[in-house]
Structure formats: C-alpha cells, structure tokens
C-alpha atoms as a PDB file:
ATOM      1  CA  UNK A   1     109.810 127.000 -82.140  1.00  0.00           C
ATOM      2  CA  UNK A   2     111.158 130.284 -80.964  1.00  0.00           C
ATOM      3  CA  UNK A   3     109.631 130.258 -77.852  1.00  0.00           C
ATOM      4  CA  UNK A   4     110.944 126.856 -77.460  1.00  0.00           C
ATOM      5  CA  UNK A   5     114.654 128.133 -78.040  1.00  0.00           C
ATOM      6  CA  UNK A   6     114.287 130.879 -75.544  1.00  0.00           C
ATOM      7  CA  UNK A   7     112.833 128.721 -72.537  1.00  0.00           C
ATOM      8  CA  UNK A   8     115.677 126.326 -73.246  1.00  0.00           C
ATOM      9  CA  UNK A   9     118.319 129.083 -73.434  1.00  0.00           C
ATOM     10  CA  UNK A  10     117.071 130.812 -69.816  1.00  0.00           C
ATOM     11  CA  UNK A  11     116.650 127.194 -68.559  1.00  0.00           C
ATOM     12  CA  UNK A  12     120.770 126.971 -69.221  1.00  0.00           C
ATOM     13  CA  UNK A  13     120.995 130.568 -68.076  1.00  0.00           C
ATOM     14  CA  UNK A  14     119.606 129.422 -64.838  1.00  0.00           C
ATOM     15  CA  UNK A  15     121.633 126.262 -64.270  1.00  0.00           C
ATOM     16  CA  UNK A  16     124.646 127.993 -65.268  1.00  0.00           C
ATOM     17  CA  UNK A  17     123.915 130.710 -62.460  1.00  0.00           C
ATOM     18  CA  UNK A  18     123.230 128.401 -59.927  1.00  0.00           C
ATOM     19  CA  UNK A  19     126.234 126.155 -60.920  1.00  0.00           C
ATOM     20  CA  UNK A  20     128.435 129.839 -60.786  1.00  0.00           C
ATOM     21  CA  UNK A  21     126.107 130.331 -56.992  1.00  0.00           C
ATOM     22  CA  UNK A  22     128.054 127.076 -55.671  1.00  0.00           C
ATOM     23  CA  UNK A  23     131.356 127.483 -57.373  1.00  0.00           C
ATOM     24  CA  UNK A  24     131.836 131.000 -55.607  1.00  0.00           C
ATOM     25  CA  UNK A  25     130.154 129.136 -52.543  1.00  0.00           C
ATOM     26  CA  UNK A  26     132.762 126.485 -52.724  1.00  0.00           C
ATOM     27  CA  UNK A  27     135.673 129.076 -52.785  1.00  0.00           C
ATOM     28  CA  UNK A  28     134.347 131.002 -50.347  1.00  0.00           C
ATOM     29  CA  UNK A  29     134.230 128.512 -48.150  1.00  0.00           C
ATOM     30  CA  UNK A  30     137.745 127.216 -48.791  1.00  0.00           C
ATOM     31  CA  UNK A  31     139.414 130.392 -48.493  1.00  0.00           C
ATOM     32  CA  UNK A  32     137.635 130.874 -44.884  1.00  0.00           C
ATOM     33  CA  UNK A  33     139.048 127.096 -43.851  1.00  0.00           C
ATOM     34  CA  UNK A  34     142.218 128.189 -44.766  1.00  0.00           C
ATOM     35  CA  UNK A  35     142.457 131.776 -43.006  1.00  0.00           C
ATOM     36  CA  UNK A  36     140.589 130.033 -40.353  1.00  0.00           C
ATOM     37  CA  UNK A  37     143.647 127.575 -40.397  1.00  0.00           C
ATOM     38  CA  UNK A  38     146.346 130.027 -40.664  1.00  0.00           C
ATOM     39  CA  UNK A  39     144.832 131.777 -37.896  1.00  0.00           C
ATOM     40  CA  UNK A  40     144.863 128.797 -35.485  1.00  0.00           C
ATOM     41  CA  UNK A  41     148.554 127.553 -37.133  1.00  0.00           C
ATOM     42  CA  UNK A  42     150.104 131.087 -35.965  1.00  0.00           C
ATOM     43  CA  UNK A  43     148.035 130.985 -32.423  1.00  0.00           C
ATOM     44  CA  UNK A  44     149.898 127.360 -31.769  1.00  0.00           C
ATOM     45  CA  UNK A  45     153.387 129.388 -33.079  1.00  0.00           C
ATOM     46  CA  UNK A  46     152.707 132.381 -31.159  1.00  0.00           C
ATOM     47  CA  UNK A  47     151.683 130.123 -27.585  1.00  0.00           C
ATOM     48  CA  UNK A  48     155.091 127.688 -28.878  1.00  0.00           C
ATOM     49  CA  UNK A  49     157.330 131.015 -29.467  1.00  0.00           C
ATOM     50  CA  UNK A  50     156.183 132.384 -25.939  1.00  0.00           C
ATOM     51  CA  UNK A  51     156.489 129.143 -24.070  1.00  0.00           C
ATOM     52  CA  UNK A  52     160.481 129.128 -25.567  1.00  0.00           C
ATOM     53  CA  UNK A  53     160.803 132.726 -24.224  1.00  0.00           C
ATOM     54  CA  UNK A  54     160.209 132.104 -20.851  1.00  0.00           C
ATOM     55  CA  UNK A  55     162.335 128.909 -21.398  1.00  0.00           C
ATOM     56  CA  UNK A  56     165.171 130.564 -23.018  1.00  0.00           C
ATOM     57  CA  UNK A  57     165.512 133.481 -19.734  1.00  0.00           C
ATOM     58  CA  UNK A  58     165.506 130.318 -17.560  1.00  0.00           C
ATOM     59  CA  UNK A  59     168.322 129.475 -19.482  1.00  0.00           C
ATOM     60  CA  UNK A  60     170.290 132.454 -19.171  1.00  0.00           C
ATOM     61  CA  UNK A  61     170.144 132.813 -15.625  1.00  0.00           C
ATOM     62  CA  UNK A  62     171.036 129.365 -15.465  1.00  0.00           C
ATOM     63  CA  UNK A  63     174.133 130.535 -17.334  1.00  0.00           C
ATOM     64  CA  UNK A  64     175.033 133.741 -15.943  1.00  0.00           C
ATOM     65  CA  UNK A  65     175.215 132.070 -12.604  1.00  0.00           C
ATOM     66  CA  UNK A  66     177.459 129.337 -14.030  1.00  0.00           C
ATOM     67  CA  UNK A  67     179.670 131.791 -15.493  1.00  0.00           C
ATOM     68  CA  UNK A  68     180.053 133.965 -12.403  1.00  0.00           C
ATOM     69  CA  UNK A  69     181.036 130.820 -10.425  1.00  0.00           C
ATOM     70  CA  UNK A  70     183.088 129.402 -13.072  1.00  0.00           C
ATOM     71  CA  UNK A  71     184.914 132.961 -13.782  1.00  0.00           C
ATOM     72  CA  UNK A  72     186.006 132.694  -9.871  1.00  0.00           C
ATOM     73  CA  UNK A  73     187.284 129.375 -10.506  1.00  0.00           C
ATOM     74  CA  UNK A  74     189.449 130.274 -13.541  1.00  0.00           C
ATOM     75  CA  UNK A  75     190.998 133.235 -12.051  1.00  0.00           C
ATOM     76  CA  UNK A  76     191.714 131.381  -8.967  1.00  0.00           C
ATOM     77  CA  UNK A  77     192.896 128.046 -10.558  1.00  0.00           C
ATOM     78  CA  UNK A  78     196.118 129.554 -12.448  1.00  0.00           C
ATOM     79  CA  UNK A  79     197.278 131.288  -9.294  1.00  0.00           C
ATOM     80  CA  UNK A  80     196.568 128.323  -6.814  1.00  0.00           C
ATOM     81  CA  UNK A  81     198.999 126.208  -9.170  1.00  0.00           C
ATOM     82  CA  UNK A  82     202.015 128.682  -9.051  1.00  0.00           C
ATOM     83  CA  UNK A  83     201.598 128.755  -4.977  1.00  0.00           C
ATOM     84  CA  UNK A  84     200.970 124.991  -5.006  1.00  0.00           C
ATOM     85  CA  UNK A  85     205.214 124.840  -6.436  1.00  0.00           C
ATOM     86  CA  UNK A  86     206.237 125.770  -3.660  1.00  0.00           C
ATOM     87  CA  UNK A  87     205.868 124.132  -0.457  1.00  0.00           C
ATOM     88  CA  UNK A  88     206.359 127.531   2.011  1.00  0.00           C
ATOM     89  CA  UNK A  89     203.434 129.381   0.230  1.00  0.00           C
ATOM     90  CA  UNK A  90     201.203 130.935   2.969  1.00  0.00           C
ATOM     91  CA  UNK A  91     198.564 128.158   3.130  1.00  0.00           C
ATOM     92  CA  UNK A  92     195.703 130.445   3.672  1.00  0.00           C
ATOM     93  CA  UNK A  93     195.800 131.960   0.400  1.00  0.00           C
ATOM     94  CA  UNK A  94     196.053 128.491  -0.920  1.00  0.00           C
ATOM     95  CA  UNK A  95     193.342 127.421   0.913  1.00  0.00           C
ATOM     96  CA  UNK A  96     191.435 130.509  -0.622  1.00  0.00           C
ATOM     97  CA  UNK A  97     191.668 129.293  -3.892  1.00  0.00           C
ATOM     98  CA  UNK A  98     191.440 126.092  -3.460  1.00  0.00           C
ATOM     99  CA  UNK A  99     187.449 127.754  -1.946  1.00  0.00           C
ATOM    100  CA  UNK A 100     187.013 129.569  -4.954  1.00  0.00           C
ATOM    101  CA  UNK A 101     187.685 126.939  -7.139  1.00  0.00           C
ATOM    102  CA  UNK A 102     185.409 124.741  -4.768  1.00  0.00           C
ATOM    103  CA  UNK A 103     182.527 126.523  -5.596  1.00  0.00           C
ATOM    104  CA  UNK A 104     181.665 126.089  -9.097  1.00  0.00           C
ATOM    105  CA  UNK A 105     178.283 125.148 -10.480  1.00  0.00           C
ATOM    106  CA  UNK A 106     177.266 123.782 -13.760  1.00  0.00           C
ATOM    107  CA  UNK A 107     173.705 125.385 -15.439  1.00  0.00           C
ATOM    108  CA  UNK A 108     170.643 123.650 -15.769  1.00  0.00           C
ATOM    109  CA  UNK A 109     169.149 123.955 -19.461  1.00  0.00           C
ATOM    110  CA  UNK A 110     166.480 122.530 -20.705  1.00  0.00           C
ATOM    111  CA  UNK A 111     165.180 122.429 -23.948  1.00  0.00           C
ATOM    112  CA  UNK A 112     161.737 121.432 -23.955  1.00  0.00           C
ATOM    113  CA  UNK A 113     159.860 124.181 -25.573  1.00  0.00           C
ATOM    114  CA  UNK A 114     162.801 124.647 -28.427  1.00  0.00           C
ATOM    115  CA  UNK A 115     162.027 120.899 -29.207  1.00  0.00           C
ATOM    116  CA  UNK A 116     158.512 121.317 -29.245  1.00  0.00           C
ATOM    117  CA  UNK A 117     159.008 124.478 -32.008  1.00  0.00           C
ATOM    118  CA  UNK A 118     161.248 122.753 -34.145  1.00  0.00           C
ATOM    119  CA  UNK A 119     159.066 120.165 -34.368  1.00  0.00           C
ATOM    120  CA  UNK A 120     156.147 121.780 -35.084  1.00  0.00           C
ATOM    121  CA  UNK A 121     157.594 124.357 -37.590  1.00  0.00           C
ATOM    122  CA  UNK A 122     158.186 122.427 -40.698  1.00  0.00           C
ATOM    123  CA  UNK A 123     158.922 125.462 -43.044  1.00  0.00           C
ATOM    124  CA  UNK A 124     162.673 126.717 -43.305  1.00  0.00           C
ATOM    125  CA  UNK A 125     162.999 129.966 -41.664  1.00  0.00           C
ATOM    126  CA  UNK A 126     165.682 132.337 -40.427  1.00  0.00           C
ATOM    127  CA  UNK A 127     164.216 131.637 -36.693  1.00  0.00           C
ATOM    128  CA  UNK A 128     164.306 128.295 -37.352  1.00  0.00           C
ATOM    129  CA  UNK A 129     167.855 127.969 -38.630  1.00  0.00           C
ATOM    130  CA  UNK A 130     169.353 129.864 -35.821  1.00  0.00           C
ATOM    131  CA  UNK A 131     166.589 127.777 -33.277  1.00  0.00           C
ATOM    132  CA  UNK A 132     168.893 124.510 -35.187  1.00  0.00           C
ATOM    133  CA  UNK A 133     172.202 126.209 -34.120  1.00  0.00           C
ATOM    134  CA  UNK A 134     170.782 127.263 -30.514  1.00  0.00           C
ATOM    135  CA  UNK A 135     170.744 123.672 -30.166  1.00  0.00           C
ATOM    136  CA  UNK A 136     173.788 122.474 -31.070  1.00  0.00           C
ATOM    137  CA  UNK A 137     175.285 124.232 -28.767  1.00  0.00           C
ATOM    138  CA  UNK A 138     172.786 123.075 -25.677  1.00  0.00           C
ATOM    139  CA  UNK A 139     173.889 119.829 -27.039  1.00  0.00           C
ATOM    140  CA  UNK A 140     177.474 120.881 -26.725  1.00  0.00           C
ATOM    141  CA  UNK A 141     177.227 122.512 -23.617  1.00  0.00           C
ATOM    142  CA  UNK A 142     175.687 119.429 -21.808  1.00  0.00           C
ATOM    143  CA  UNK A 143     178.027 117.022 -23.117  1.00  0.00           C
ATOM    144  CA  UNK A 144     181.075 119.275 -21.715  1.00  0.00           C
ATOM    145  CA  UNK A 145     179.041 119.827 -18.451  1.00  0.00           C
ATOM    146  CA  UNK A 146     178.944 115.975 -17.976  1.00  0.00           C
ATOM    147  CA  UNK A 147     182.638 115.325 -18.787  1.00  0.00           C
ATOM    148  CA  UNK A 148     183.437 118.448 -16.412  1.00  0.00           C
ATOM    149  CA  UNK A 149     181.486 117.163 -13.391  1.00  0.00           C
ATOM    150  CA  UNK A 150     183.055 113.423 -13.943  1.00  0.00           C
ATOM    151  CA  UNK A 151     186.643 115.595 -14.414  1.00  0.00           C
ATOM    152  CA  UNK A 152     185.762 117.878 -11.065  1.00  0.00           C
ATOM    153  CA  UNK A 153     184.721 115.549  -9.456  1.00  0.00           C
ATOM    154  CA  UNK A 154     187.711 112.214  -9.568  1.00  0.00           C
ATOM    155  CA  UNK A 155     190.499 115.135 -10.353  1.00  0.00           C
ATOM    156  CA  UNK A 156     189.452 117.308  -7.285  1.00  0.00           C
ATOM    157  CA  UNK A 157     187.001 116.171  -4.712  1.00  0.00           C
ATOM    158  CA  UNK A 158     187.906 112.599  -5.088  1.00  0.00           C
ATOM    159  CA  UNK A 159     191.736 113.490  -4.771  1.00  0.00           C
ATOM    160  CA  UNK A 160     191.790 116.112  -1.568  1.00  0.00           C
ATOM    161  CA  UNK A 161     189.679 113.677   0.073  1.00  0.00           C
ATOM    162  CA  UNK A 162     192.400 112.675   2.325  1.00  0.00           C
ATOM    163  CA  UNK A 163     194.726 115.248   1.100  1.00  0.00           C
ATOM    164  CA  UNK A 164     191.846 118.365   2.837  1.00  0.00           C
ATOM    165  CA  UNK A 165     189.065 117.795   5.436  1.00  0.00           C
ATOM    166  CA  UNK A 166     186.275 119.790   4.471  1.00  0.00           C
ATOM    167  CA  UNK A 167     184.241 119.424   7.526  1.00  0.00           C
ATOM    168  CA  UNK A 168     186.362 121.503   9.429  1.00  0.00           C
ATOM    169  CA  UNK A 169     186.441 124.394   7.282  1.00  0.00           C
ATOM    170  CA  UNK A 170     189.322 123.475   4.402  1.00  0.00           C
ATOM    171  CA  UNK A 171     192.019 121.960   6.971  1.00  0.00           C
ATOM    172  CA  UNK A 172     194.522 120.422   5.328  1.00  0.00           C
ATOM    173  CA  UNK A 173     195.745 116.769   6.692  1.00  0.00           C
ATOM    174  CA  UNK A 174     198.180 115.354   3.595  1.00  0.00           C
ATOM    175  CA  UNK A 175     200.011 118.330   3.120  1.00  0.00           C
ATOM    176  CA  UNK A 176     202.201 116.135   0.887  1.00  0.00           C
ATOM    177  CA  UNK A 177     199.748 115.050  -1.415  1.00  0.00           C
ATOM    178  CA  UNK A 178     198.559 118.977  -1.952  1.00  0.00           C
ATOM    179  CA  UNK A 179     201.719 119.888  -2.791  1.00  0.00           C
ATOM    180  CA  UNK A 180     202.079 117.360  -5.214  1.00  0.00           C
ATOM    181  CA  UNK A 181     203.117 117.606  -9.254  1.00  0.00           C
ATOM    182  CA  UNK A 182     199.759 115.393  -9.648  1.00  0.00           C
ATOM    183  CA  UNK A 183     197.215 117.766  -8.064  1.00  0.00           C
ATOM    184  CA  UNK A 184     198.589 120.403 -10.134  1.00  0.00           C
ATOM    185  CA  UNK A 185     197.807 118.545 -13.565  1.00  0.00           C
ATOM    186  CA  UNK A 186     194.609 118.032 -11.808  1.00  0.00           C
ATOM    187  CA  UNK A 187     194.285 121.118 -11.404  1.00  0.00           C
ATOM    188  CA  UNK A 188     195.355 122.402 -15.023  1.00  0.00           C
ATOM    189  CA  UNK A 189     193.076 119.600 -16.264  1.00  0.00           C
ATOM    190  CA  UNK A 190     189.884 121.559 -14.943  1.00  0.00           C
ATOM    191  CA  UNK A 191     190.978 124.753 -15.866  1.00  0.00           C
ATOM    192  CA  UNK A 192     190.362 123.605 -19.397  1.00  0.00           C
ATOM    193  CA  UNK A 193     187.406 122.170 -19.222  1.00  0.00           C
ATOM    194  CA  UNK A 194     186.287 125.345 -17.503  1.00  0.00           C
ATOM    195  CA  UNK A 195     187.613 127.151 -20.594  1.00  0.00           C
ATOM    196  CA  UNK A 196     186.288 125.046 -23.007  1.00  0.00           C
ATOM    197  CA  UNK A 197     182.765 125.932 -21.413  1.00  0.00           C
ATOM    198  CA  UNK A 198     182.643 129.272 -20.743  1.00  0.00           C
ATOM    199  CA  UNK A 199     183.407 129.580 -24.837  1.00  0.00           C
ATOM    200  CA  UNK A 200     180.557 127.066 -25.336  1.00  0.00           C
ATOM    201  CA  UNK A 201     178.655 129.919 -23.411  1.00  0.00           C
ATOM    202  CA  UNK A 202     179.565 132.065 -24.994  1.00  0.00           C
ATOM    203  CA  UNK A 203     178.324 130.979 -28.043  1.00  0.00           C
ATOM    204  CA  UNK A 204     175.055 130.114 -26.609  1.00  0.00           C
ATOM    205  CA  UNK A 205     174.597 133.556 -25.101  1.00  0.00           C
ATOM    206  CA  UNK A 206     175.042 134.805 -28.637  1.00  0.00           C
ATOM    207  CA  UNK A 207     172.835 132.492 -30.553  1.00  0.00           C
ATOM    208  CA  UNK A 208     169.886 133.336 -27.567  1.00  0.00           C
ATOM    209  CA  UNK A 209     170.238 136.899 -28.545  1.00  0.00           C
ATOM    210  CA  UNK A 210     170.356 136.371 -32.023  1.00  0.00           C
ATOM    211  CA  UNK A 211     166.868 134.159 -31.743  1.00  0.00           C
ATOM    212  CA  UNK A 212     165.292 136.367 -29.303  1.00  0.00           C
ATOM    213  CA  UNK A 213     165.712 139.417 -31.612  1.00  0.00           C
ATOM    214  CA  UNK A 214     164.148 137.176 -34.295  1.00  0.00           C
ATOM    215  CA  UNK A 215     161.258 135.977 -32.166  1.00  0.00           C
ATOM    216  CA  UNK A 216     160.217 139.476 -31.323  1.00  0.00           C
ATOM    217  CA  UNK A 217     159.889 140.240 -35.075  1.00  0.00           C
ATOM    218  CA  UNK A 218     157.602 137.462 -35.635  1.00  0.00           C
ATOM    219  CA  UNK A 219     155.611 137.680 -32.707  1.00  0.00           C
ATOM    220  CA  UNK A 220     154.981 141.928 -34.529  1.00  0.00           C
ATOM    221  CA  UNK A 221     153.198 140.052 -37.712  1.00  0.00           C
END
C-alpha cells in the first residue's frame, strides 16, 4: 500500500513538472512574440519618423523661399501704394515695386509621411500631439495659399493686364488705370493676405522645430 502511495505521488510529481515545463514554455514564448513585436513596431516608427524628417526639411525650404519672396513683396507693397497717389511719382521706382511685388511664390508642402505617422501611431504622445498641431497649420497654410493665388492673381495680374505689358519688360500702357484708387485696394488687399501667411509660417516654422527636437529624442531610445 505504501509503495502504491509513493508511485502515485511521483507519478503527480512528474505531471506537475512537465505541466510547470510547458507553462514556462508558453511564457517564454509569449514574451519573445511580444519583444519580437515591439522590436518590429519601433523599426516601422523609426523608418515612419525618418521618412517625415526628410519630408519636414523639404518643407522648410519650401518655406524659407516663400518667405524671402514674400518679405520683398511686403516691403515693397506699402511703398508702391504711397507713390501710386500721386500721379508725378518717378515711374521707375514704381515700376520697381510693382517687380518686387511680381515675384512672389507660394511653398509647396506636402504632408505625406506626417499622415502616414499619425496614422500608424495610435498611442497619445507628446510627438504626436504637436505632429496634430503641425498639421493644422499645413492645413491652414494651404487654404490661405489658395485664396492668395485666386487674390494675386484677379487683384494683380488680371488687373495690369492692360493697365502694364509685361513682355516688354514692365511698360506701362494705361497709365490711368495704374494710378487708380482701385489698384491700390488691390494692392492693400494682397498685402494682407501676404501678412496673414507669413504669421501662418511662422507658426509652422515653430511647431517643425518643436517636433523635430521631439523626434530626435525618440529616435535616442
């Protein structure tokens, strides 16, 4: 009977060990999936974070060149309406302005690769939030940059279009219609759109900063 008790009892010893064996199997094996998982989650992040980078300089120098342009036009644009009031101003220096204010450009930005993180990053992070706001404002920007080029274009190009001939260097044909109180609105008109963008920008060149500083500290982890 005794012997009988003791077979039994190593017989539960042993199932219990090899029942233990597959638990710690089990768990071993879920804890590799996991890291395995995390490790392949923060390669997509880190190839996502990187793709944005390049994305995001593209972006400034998109900007910067905008802004140069643009700061031309603004400096020229207040100065061009005070000789435009009266009719003996030395037309060379308005038709220098009138050049400057010519040749303004808008910026290009994409956001392809600051979609493509957003969506993939589910999680509520710092990056993220100011990633959220870095957006808004691309959003803002290119809805001002389309009213602007409608504006620039029906309130300037459109207008000195018989007023200036352009293919002969700036010559201007309808002297009358330069000098008149409507170009100057016109011109007033696209001096605040300018405004309004360079502070939208501004912003922008802020908010990159503020989410490149944050991508380099999670591309260190």
């Amino acid at each position: 009977m005794g012997i009988f008790k003791i077979s039994k009892f190593k017989k539960a010893g042993s199932y219990l060990m090899e029942l233990l064996i597959v638990v710690v199997g089990v768990s071993i094996a879920f804890q590799l999936n996991v890291w395995n998982d995390t490790r392949k989650s923060r390669e997509v992040e880190k190839h996502l974070l990187q793709n944005f980078v390049t994305e995001n300089r593209l972006n400034q120098a998109e900007i910067d060149t905008a802004i140069i342009l643009m700061q031309s036009s603004m400096e020229a644009n207040p100065a061009l309406i005070e000789l435009l009031k009266n009719p003996r101003s030395d037309m060379d220096s308005i038709l220098l302005k009138m050049g400057r204010i010519y040749s303004t450009s808008w910026p290009d930005i994409t956001s392809t690769y600051l979609d493509n993180y957003l969506g993939y990053s589910s999680a509520s992070s710092p990056l993220k939030d100011e990633m959220l706001v870095l957006k808004t404002h691309y959003v803002s920007a290119k809805d001002l940059i389309d009213v602007y080029i409608v504006q620039k274009q029906q309130k300037y190009f459109d207008y000195l279009s018989d007023a200036v001939d352009i293919t002969s260097g700036l010559e201007v044909v309808n002297k009358d219609k330069l000098f008149n109180i409507q170009f100057r609105y016109n011109l007033l008109m696209i001096y605040f759109y300018e405004l309004a963008l360079r502070e939208t920008f501004d912003e922008i060149i802020i908010s990159q900063k503020k989410v490149t500083e944050l991508i380099e500290k999670q591309l260190e982890k």
